[in-house]
Protein backbone atom coordinates (compact mmCIF):
# COMPACT_ATOMS: atom_id res chain seq x y z
CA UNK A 1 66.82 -27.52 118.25
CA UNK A 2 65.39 -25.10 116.14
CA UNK A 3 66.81 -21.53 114.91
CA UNK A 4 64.28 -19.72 116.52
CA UNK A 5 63.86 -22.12 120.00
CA UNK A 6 63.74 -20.36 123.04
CA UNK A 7 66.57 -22.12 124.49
CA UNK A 8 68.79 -21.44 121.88
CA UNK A 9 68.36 -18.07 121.54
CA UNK A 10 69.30 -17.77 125.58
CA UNK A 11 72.39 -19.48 125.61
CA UNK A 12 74.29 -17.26 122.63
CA UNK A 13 76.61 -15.92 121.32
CA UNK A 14 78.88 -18.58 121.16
CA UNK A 15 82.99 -18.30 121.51
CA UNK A 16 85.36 -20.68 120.34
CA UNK A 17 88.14 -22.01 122.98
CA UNK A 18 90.24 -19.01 121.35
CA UNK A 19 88.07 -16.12 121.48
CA UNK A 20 86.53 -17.51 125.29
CA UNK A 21 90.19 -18.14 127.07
CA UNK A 22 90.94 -14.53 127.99
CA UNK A 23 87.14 -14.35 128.82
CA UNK A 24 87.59 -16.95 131.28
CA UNK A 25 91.23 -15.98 132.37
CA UNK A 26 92.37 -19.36 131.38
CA UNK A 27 94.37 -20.94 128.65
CA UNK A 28 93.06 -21.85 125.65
CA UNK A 29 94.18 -25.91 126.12
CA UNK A 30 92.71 -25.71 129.48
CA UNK A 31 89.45 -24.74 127.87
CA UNK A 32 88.99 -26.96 125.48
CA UNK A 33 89.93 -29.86 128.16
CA UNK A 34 87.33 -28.50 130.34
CA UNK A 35 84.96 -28.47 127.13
CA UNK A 36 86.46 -32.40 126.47
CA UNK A 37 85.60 -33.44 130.31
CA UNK A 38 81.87 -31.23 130.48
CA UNK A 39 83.20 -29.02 133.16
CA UNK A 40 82.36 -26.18 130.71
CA UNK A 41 78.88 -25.98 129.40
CA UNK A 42 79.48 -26.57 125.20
CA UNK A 43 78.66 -27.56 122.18
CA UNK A 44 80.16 -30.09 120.25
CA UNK A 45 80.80 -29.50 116.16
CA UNK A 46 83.30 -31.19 113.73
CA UNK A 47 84.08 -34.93 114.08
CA UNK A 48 85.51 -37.40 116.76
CA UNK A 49 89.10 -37.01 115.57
CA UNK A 50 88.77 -33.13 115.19
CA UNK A 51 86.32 -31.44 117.73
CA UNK A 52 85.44 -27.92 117.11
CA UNK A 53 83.61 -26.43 120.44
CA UNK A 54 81.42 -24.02 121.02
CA UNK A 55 80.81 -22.36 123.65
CA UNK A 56 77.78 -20.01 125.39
CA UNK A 57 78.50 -16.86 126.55
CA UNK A 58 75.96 -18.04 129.56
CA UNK A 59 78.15 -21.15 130.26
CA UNK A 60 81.65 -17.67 130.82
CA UNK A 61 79.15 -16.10 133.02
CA UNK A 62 78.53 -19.11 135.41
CA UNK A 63 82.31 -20.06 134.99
CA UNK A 64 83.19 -16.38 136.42
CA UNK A 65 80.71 -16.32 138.67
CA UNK A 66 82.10 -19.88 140.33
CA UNK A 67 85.84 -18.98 140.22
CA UNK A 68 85.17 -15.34 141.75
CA UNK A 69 83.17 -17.49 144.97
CA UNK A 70 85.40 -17.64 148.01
CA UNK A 71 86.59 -21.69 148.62
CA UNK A 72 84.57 -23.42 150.96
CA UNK A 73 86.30 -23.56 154.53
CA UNK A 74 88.32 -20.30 154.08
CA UNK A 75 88.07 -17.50 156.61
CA UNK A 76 89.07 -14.08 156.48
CA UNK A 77 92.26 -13.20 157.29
CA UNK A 78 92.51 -11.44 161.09
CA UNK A 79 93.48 -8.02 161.48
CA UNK A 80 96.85 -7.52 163.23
């Protein structure tokens, strides 16, 4: 992808795991296993052994947005 793409431009800034955990409200581990598994949009720098991730500050915004959406199947609580 080039510097100046379209796409790329859309997805920045990137955070690593450590700058993105309190973003997300989440531990740093946690992040980068979500990165690991592609439960969290990211990119993928470094080498096999050593991953470095990166990650959009589009990909925080759709995690927030998810986690702050009531679960399926829940109801409100009744007034007493």
């Amino acid at each position: 992808m080039a510097a100046n793409d379209p796409k790329r431009r859309e997805l920045g800034p990137w955070y690593t795991p450590r700058q993105a955990a309190p973003l997300l409200g989440i531990d740093v581990v946690q992040v980068r296993v979500m990165c690991a598994e592609g439960q969290l949009t990211c990119r993928r720098r470094g080498t096999p052994d050593t991953p470095r991730y990166q990650i959009p500050e589009s990909a925080i915004d759709e995690y927030n947005r998810r986690s702050l959406t009531p679960a399926r199947g829940r109801t409100r609580a009744r007034a007493a």
